[in-house]
Protein backbone atom coordinates (compact mmCIF):
# COMPACT_ATOMS: atom_id res chain seq x y z
CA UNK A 1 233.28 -106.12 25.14
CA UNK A 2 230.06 -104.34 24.01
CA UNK A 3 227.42 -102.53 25.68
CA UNK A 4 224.25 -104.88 25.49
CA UNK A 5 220.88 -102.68 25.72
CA UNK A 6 218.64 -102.88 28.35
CA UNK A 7 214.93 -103.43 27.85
CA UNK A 8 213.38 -100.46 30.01
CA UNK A 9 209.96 -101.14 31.38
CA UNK A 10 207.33 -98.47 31.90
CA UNK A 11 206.17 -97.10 34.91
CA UNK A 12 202.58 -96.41 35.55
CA UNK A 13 201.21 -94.31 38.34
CA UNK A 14 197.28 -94.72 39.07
CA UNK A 15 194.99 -93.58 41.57
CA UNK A 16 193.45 -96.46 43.49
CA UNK A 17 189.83 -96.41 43.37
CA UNK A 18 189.29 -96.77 46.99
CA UNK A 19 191.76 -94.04 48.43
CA UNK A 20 191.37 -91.01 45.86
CA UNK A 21 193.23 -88.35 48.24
CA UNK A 22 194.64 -85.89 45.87
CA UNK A 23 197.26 -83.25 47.41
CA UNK A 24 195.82 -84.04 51.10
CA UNK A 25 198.49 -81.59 52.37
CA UNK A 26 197.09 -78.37 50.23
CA UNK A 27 194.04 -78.26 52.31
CA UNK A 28 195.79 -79.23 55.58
CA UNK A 29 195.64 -75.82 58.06
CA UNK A 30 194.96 -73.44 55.45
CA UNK A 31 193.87 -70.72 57.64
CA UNK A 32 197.01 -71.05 59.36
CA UNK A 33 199.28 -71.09 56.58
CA UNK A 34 197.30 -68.12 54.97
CA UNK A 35 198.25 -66.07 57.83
CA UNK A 36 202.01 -67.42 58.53
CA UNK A 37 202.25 -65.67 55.22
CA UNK A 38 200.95 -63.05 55.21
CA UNK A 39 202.48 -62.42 58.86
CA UNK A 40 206.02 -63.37 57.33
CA UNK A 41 205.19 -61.02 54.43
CA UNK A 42 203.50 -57.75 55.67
CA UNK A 43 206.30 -55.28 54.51
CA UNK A 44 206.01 -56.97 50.97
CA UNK A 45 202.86 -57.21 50.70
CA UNK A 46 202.13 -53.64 51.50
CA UNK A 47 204.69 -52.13 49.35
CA UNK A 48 203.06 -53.84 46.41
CA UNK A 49 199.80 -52.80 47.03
CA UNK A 50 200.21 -49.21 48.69
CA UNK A 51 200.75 -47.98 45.10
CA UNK A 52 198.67 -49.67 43.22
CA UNK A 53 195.60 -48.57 45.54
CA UNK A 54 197.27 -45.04 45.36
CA UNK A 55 197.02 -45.20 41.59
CA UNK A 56 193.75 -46.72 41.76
CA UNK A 57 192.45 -43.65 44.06
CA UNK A 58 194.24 -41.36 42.00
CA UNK A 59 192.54 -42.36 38.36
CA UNK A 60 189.04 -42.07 40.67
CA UNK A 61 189.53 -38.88 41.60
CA UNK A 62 190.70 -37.29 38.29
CA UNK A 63 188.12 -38.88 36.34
CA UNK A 64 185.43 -37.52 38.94
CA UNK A 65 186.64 -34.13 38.55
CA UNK A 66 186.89 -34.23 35.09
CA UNK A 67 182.91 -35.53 34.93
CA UNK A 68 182.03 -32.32 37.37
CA UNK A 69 184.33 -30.08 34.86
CA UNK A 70 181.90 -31.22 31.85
CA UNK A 71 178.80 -31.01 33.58
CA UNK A 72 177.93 -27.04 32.53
C-alpha cells in the first residue's frame, strides 16, 4: 500500500483592522523591567563599562597633554 499525498493548505496570519495591538507586552511596565535588570545585572553591567570609561578617560587625557606639549 502506497503513501497517497496530502494537499497542504496555507496558513495566513493577518492583523484585524479593528484590534491592531502589536507586541502589547513590550510596552507593558517598562520602567519596571528596565530596572529588574539592571538590579539583576549591576556586577555585569559595571564590569563592562568600568573599562571602557577608563579607556575613554585615558585617550582624553593623553590627547590633552599632548595638545599642551605642542602649544610652544
Amino acid at each position: 500500500m502506497g503513501k497517497t499525498p496530502v494537499r497542504m493548505k496555507a496558513v495566513v496570519y493577518s492583523l484585524s483592522p479593528f484590534q491592531q495591538q502589536i507586541m502589547p507586552g513590550l510596552w507593558k511596565d517598562l520602567p519596571t523591567k528596565i530596572h529588574h535588570k539592571i538590579s539583576e545585572n549591576w556586577i555585569s553591567a559595571t564590569l563592562l563599562l568600568a573599562p571602557l570609561v577608563g579607556v575613554h578617560t585615558y585617550v582624553q587625557n593623553y590627547q590633552e597633554k599632548e595638545k599642551l606639549e605642542h602649544r610652544y
